[in-house]
Protein backbone atom coordinates (compact mmCIF):
# COMPACT_ATOMS: atom_id res chain seq x y z
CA UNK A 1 124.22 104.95 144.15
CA UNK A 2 123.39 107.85 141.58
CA UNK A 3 126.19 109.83 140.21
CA UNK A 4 126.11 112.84 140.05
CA UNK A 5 126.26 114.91 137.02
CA UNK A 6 127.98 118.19 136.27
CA UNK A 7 126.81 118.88 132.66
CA UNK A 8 123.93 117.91 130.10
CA UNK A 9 123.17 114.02 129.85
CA UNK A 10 122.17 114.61 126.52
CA UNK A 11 125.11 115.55 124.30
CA UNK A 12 123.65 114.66 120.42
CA UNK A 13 123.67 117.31 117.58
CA UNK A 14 123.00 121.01 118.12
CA UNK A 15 119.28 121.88 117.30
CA UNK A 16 118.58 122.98 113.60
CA UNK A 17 116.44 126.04 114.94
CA UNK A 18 115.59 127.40 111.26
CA UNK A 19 114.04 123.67 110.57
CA UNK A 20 112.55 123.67 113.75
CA UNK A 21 110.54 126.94 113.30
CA UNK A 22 109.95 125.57 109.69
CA UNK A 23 108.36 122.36 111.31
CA UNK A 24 106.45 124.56 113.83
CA UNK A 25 104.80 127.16 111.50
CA UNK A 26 103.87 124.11 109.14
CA UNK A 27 102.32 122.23 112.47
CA UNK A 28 100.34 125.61 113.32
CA UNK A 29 98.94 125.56 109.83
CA UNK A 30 98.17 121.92 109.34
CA UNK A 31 96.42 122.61 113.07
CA UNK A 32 94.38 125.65 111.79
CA UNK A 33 93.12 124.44 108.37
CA UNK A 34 92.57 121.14 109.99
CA UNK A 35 90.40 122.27 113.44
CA UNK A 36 88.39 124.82 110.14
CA UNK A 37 87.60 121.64 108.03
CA UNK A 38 86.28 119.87 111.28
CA UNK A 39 84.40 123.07 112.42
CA UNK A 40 82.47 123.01 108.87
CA UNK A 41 81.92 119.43 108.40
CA UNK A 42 79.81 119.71 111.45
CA UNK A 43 77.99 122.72 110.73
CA UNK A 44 77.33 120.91 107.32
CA UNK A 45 76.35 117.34 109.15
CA UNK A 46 73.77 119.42 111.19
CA UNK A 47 72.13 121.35 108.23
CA UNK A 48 72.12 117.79 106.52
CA UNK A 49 70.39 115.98 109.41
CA UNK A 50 68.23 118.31 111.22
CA UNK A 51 66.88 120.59 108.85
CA UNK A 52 65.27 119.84 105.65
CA UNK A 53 68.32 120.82 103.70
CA UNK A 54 69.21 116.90 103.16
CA UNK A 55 72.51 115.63 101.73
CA UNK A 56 73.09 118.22 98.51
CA UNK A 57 72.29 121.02 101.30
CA UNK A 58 74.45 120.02 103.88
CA UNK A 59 77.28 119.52 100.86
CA UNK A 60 76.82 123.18 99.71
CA UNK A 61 76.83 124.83 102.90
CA UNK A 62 80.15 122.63 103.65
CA UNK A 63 81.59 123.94 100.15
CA UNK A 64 80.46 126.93 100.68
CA UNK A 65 82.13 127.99 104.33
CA UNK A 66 85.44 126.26 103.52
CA UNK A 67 85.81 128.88 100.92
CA UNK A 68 84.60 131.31 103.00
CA UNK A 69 87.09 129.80 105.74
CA UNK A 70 90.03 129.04 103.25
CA UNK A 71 89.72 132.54 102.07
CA UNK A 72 89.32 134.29 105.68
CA UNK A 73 92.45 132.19 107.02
């Protein structure tokens, strides 16, 4: 049969919460500059391939709104 426990099954180190949060706000960033870059390499695929802009369009708009975005954020 189970035993039955009276404290945490887990006993390893304490938590380094000031790492943790470090870890976390880098995560948020990486997330937010990340989902941007994706965001405008799509706009820039669609001015590239559906409009006349070609390849040197779609490349300008995509340098274009990451500095916009970079600068925004």
């Amino acid at each position: 049969m189970s035993e039955h426990h009276s404290g945490p099954v887990e006993v390893g180190a304490k938590m380094d919460l000031a790492e943790h949060q470090k870890t976390y706000n880098r995560f948020l960033l990486a997330s937010k500059y990340g989902t941007m870059l994706v965001c405008m390499l799509m706009i820039a695929m669609a001015v590239g391939f559906f409009t006349t802009g070609g390849f040197f369009g779609g490349l300008l708009v995509f340098i274009i709104l990451s500095a916009a975005g970079f600068f925004i954020l």
